[in-house]
Protein backbone atom coordinates (compact mmCIF):
# COMPACT_ATOMS: atom_id res chain seq x y z
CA UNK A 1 108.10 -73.03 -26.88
CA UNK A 2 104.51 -72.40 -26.96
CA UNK A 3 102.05 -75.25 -28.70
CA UNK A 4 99.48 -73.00 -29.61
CA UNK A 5 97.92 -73.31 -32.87
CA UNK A 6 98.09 -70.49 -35.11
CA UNK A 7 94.60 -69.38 -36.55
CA UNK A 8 93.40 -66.09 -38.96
CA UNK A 9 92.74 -64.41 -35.18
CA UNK A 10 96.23 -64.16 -33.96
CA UNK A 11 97.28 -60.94 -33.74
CA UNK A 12 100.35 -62.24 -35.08
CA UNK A 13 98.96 -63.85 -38.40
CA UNK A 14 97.40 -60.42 -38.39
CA UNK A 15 100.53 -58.52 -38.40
CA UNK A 16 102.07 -60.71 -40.35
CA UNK A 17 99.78 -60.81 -43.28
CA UNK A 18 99.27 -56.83 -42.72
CA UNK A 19 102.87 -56.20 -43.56
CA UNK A 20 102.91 -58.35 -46.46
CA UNK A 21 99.93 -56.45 -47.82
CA UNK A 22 102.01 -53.16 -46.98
CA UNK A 23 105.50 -54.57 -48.63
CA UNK A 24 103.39 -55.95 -51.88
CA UNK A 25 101.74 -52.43 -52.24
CA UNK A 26 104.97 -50.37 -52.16
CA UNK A 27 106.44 -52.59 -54.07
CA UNK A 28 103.63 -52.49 -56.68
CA UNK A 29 103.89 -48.31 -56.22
CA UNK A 30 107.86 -49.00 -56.92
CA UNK A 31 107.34 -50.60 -60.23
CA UNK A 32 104.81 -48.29 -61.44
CA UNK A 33 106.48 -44.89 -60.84
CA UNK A 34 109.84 -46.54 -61.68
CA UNK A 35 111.80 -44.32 -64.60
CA UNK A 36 114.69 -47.11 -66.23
CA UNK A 37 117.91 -45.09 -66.32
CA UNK A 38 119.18 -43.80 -70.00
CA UNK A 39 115.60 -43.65 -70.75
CA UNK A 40 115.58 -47.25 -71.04
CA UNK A 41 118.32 -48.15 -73.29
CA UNK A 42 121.14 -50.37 -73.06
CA UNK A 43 124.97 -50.09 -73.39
CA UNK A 44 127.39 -52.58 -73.83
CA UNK A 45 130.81 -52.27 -72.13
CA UNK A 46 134.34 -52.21 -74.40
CA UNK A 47 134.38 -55.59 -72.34
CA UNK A 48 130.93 -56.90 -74.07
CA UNK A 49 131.56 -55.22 -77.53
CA UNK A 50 134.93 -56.97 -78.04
CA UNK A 51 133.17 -60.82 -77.20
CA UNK A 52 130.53 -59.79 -79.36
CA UNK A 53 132.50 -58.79 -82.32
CA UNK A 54 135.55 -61.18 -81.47
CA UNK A 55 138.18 -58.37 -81.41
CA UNK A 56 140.31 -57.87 -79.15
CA UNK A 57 139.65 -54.50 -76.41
CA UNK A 58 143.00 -53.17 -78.09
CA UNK A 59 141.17 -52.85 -81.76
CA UNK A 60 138.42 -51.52 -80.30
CA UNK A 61 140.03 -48.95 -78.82
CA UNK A 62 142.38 -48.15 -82.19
């Protein structure tokens, strides 16, 4: 292993820090050309509706 210290000059910290700048900027292009599914909205599944209204899934369905 190699006991060289690390500075801003290392083409590695260079690389290193260059990707992050590349992930962080597609991920910044990801969230503001991102269209939510269903226009946004949320549904509940027969699962979910049933807790919430403390039926059973059976008188749901009926």
């Amino acid at each position: 292993m190699n006991n060289e210290i690390l500075t801003r000059d290392n083409q590695w910290i260079k690389n290193f820090f260059n990707s992050s700048k590349r992930m962080l900027d597609n991920i910044d292009l990801f969230v503001e050309n991102n269209k939510p599914h269903l226009n946004g909205e949320l549904f509940l599944t027969d699962k979910e509706v049933s807790e919430k209204l403390k039926i059973s899934r059976r008188t749901l369905q009926d």
